[in-house]
C-alpha atoms as a PDB file:
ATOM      1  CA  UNK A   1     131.726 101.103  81.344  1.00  0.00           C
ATOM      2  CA  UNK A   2     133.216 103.519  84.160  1.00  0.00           C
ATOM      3  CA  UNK A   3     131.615 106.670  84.364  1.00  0.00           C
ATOM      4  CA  UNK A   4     134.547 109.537  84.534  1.00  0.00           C
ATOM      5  CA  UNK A   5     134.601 111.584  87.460  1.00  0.00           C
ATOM      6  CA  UNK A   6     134.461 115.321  86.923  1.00  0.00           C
ATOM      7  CA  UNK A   7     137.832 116.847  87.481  1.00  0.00           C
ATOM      8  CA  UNK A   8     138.436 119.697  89.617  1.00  0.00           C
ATOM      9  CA  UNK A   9     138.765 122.668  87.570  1.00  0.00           C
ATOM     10  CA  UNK A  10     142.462 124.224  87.885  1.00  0.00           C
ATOM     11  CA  UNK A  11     143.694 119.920  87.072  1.00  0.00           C
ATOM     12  CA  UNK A  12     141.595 120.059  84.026  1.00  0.00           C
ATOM     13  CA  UNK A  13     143.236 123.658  83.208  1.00  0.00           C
ATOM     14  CA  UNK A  14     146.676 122.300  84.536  1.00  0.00           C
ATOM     15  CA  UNK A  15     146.733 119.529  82.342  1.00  0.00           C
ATOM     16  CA  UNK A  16     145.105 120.858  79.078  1.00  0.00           C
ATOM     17  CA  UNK A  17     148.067 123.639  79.635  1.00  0.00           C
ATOM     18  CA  UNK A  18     150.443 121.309  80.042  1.00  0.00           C
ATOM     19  CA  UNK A  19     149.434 119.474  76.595  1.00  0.00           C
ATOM     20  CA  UNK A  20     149.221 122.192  75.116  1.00  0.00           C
ATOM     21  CA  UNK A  21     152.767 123.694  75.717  1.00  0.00           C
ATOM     22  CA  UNK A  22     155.426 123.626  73.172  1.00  0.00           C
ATOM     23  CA  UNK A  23     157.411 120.023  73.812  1.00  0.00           C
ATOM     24  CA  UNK A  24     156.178 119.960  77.551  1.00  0.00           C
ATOM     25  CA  UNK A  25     157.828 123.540  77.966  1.00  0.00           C
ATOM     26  CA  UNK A  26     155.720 124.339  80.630  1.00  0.00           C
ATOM     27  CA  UNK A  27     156.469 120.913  82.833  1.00  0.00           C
ATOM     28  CA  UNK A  28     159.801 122.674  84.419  1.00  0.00           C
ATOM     29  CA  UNK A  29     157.383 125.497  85.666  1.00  0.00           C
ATOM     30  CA  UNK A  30     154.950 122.654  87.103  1.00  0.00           C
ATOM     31  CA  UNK A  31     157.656 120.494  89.196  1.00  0.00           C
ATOM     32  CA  UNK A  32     157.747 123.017  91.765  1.00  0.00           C
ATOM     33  CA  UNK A  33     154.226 122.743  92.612  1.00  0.00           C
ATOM     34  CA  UNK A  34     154.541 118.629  92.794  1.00  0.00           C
ATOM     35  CA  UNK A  35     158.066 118.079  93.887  1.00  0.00           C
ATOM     36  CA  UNK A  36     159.392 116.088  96.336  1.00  0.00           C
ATOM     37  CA  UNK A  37     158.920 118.877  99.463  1.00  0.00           C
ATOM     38  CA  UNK A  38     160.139 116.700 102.932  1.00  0.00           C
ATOM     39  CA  UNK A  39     158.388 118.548 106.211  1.00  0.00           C
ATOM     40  CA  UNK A  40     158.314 117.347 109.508  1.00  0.00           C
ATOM     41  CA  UNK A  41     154.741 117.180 111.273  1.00  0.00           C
ATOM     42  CA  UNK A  42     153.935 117.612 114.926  1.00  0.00           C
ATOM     43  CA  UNK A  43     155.343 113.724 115.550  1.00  0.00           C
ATOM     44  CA  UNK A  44     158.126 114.847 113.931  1.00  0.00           C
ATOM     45  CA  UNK A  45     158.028 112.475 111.395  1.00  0.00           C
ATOM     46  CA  UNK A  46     158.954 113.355 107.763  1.00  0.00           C
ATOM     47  CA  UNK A  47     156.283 114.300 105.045  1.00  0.00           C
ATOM     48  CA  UNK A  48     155.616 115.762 101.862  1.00  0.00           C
ATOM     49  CA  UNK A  49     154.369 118.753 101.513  1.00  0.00           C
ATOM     50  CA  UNK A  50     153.090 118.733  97.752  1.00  0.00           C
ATOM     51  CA  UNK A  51     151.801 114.475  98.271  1.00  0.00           C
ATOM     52  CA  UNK A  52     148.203 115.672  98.196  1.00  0.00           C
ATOM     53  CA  UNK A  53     148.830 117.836  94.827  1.00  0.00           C
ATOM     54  CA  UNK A  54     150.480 114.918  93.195  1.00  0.00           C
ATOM     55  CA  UNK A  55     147.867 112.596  94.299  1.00  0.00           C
ATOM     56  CA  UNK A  56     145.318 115.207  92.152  1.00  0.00           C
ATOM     57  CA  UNK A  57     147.165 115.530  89.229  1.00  0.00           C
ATOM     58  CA  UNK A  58     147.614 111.044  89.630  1.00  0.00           C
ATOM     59  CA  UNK A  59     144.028 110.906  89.567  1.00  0.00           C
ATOM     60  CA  UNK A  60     142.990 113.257  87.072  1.00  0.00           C
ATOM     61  CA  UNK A  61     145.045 111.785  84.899  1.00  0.00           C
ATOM     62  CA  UNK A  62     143.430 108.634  85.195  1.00  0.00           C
ATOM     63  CA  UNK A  63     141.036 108.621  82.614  1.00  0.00           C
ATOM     64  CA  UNK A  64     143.127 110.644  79.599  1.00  0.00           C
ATOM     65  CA  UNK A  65     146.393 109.919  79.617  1.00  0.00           C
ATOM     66  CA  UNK A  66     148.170 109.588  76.804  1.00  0.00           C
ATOM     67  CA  UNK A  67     152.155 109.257  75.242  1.00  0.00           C
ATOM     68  CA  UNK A  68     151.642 112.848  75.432  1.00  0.00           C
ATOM     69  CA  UNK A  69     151.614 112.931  79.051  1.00  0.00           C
ATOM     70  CA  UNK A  70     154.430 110.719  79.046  1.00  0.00           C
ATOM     71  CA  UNK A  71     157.118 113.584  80.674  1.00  0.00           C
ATOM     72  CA  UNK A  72     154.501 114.494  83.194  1.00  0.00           C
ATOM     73  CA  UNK A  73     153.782 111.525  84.258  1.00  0.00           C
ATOM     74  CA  UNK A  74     158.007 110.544  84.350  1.00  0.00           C
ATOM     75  CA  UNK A  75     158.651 114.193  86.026  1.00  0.00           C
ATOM     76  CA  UNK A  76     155.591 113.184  88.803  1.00  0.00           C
ATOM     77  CA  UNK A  77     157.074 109.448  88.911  1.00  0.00           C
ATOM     78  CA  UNK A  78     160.557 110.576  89.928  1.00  0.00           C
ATOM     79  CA  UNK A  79     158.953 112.541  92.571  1.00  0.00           C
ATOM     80  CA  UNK A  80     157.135 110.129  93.891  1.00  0.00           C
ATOM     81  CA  UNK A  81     160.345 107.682  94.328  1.00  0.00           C
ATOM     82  CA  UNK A  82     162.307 110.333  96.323  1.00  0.00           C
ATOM     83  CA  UNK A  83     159.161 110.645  98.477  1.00  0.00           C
ATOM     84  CA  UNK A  84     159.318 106.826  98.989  1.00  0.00           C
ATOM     85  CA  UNK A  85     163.267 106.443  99.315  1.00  0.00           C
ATOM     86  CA  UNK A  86     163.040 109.365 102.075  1.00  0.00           C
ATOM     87  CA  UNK A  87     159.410 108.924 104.037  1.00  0.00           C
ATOM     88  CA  UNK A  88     158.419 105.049 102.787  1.00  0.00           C
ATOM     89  CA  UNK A  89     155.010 106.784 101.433  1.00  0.00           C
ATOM     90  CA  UNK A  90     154.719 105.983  97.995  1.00  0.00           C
ATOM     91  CA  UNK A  91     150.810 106.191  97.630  1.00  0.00           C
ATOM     92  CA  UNK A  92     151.191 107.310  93.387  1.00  0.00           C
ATOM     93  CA  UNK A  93     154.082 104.511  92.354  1.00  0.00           C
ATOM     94  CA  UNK A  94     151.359 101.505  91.687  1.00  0.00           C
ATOM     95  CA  UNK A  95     149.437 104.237  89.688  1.00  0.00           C
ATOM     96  CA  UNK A  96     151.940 105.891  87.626  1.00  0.00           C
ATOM     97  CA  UNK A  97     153.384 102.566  87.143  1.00  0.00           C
ATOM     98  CA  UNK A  98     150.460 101.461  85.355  1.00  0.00           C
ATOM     99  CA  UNK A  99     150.349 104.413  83.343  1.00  0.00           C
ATOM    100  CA  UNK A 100     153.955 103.773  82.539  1.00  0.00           C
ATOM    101  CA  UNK A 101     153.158 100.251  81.427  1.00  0.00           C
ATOM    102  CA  UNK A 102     150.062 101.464  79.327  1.00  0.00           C
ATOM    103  CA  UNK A 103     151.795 103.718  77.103  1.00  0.00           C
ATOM    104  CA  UNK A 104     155.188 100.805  76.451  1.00  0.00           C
ATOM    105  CA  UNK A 105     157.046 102.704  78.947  1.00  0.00           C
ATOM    106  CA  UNK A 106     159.204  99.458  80.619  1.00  0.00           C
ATOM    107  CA  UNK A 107     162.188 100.947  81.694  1.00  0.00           C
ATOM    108  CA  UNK A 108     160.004 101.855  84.677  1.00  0.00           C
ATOM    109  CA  UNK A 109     160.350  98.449  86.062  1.00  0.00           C
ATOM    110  CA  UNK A 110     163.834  98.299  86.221  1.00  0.00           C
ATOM    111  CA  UNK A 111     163.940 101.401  88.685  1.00  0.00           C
ATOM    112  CA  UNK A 112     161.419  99.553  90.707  1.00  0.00           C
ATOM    113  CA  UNK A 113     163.617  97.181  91.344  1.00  0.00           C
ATOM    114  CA  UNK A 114     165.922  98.694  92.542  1.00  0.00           C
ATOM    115  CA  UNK A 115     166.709  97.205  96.402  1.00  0.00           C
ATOM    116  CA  UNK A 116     165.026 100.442  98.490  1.00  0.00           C
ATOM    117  CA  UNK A 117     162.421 101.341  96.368  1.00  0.00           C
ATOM    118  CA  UNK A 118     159.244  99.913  97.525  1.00  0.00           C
ATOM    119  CA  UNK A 119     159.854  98.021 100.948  1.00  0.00           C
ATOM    120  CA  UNK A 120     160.098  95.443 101.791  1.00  0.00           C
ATOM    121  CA  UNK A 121     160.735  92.916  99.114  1.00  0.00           C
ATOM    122  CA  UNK A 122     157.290  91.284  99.049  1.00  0.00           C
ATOM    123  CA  UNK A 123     155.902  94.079  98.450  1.00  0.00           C
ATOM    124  CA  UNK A 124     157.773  94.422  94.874  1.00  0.00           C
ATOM    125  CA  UNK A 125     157.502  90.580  94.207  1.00  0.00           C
ATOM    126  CA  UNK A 126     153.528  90.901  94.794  1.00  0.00           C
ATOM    127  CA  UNK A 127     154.120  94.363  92.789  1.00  0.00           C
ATOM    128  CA  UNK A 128     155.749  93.104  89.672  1.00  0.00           C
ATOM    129  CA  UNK A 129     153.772  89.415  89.707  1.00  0.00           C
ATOM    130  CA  UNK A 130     150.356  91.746  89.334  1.00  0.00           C
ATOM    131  CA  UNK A 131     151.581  94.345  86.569  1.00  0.00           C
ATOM    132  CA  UNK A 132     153.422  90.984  84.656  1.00  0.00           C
ATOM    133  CA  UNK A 133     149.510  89.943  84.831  1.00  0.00           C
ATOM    134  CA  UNK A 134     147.642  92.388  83.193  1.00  0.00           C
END
């Protein structure tokens, strides 16, 4: 069996908050801290800001999620996708996909196929053919 990885501190705080709150009533205070924030960087390419913040809550959650985290993890998923539809980084999707698919959350797949969501089309195909597979 994995061992789980400690979690840093203020995720472990964030999160039991967060489950802790009245009907997620703390989540609309949390999106600002993992939205969807575009930046350019010295190439002058477009970024996002709060990626590395939603990549630590992803991964935190890795171990413990549950149907309660279900809002979180639909609040963090519909960041992600406008950080994919605007920069083509979509380095949570696969994840919070999964965790999606784990607690009978399908309707998931049907925004993932949606034509400019996760270029190119391989890249879905291979995508869908491996979550189908589980």
């Amino acid at each position: 069996m994995t061992k789980c990885p400690a979690k840093p501190a203020h995720l472990t705080q964030l999160i039991l908050a967060y489950r802790q709150s009245n009907n997620g009533e703390l989540l609309p205070n949390l999106i600002p801290f993992f939205a969807f924030k575009p930046v350019k960087n010295q190439e002058g390419e477009l970024e996002d800001a709060n990626l590395v913040f939603r990549t630590e809550i992803v991964e935190a959650l890795l171990y413990d999620f549950t149907k309660t985290d279900r809002p979180l993890i639909k609040s963090i998923f519909t960041e992600e996708l406008k950080c994919e539809e605007e920069t083509w980084i979509h380095d949570n999707l696969y994840q919070l996909c999964f965790y999606l698919y784990t607690i009978g959350d399908l309707e998931v797949y049907l925004i993932c196929m949606r034509p400019n969501i996760m270029r190119p089309t391989w890249m879905r195909l291979v995508f869908l053919i491996e979550i189908w597979s589980l």
